[in-house]
N, C-alpha and C. Protein backbone atom coordinates (compact mmCIF):
# COMPACT_ATOMS: atom_id res chain seq x y z
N UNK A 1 -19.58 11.96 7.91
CA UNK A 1 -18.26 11.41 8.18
C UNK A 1 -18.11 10.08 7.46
N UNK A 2 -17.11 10.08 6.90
CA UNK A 2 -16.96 8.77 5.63
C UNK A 2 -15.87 7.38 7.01
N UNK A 3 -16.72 6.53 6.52
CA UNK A 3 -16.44 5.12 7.12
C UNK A 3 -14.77 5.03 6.94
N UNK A 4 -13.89 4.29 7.44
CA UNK A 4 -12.70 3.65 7.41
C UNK A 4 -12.35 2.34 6.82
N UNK A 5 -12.11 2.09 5.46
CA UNK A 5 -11.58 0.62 4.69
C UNK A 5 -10.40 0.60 5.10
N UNK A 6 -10.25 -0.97 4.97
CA UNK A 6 -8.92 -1.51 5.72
C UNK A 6 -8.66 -1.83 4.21
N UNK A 7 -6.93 -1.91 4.06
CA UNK A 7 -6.54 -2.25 2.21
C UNK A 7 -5.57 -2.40 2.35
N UNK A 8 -5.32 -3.10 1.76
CA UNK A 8 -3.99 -3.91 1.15
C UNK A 8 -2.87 -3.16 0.50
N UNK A 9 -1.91 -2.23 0.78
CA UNK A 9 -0.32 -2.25 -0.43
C UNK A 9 0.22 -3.48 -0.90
N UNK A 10 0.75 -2.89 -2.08
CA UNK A 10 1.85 -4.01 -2.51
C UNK A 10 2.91 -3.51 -3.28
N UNK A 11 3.95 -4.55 -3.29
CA UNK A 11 5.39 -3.35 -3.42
C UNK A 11 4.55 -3.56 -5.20
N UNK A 12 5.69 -2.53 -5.76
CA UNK A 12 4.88 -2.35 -6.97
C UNK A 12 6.10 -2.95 -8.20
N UNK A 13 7.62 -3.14 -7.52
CA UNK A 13 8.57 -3.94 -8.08
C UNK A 13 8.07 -5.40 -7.51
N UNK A 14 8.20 -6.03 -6.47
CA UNK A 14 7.88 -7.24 -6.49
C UNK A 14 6.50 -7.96 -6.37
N UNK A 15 5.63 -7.00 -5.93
CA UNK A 15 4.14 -7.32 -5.83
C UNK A 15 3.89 -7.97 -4.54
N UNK A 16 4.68 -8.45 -3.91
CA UNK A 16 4.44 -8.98 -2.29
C UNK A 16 3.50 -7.64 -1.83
N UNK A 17 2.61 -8.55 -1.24
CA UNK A 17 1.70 -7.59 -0.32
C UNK A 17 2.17 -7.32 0.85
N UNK A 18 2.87 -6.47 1.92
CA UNK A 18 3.82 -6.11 3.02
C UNK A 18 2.63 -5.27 3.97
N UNK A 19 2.33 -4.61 3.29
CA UNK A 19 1.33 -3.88 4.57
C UNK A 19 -0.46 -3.66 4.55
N UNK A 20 -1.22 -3.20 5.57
CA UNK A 20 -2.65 -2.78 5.66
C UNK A 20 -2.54 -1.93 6.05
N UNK A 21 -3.26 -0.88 6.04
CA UNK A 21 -3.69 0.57 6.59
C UNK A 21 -4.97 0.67 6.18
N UNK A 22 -5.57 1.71 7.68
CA UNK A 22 -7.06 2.04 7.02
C UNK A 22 -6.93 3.09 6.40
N UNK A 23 -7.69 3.21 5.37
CA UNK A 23 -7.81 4.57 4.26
C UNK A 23 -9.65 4.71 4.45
N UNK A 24 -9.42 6.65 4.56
CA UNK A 24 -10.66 7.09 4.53
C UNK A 24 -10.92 8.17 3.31
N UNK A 25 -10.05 8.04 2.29
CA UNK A 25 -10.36 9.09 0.94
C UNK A 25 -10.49 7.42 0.11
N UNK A 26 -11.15 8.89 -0.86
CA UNK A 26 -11.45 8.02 -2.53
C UNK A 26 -10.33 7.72 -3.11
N UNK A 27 -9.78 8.75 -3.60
CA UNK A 27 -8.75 8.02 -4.21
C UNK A 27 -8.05 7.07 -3.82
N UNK A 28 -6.87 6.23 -5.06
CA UNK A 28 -5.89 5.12 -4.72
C UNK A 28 -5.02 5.54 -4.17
N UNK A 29 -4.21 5.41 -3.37
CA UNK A 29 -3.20 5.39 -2.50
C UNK A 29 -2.01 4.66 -2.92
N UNK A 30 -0.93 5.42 -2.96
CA UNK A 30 0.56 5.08 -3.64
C UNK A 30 1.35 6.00 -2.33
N UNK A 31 2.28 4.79 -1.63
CA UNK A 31 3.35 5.32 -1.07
C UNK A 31 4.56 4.51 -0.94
N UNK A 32 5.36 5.35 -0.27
CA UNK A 32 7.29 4.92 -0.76
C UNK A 32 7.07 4.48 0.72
N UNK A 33 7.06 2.86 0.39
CA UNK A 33 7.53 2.06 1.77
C UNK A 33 8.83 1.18 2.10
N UNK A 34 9.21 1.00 2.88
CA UNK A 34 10.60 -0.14 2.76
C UNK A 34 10.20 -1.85 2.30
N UNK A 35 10.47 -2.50 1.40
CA UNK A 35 10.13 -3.16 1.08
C UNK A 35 11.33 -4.75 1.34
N UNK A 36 10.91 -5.72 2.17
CA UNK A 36 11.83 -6.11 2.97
C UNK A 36 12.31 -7.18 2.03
N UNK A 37 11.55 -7.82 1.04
CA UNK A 37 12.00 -8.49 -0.39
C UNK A 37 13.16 -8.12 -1.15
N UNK A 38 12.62 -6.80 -1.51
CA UNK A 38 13.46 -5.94 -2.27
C UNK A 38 15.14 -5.26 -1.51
N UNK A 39 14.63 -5.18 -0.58
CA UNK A 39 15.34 -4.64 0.36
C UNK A 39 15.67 -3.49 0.08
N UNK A 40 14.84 -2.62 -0.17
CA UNK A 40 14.78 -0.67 -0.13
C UNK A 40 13.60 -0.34 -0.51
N UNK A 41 13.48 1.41 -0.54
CA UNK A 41 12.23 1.88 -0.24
C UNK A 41 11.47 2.01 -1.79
N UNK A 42 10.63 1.38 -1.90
CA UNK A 42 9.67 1.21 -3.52
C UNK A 42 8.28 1.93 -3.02
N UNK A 43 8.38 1.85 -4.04
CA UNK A 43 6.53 2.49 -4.25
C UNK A 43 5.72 1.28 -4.07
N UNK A 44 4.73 1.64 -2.93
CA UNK A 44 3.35 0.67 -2.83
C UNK A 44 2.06 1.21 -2.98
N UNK A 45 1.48 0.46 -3.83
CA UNK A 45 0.11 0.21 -4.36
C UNK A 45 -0.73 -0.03 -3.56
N UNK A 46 -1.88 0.64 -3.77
CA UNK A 46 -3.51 0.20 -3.26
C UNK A 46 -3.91 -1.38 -4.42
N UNK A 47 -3.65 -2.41 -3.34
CA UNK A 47 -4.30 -3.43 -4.19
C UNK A 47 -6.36 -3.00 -4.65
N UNK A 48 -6.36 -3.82 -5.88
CA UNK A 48 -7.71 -3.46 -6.42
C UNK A 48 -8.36 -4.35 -5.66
């Protein structure tokens, strides 16, 4: 059973970091979050 990392999104138009979630896969993680800067839903990044 693979451990739980805690990680960072970030909007991927403004780069503000907005949320954490734990992630338990390998791969990077990209999802469509509301982004309260921007003010609508952008794509967020797995910070490196």
């Amino acid at each position: 059973m693979k451990s739980k990392k805690k990680i960072t999104l970030a909007c991927s138009e403004c780069k503000n970091k907005n949320y954490t979630v734990n992630k338990s896969i390998e791969s990077r993680l990209e999802i469509q979050k509301f982004c309260k800067n921007c003010n609508a839903k952008t794509l967020h990044k797995e910070e490196k």
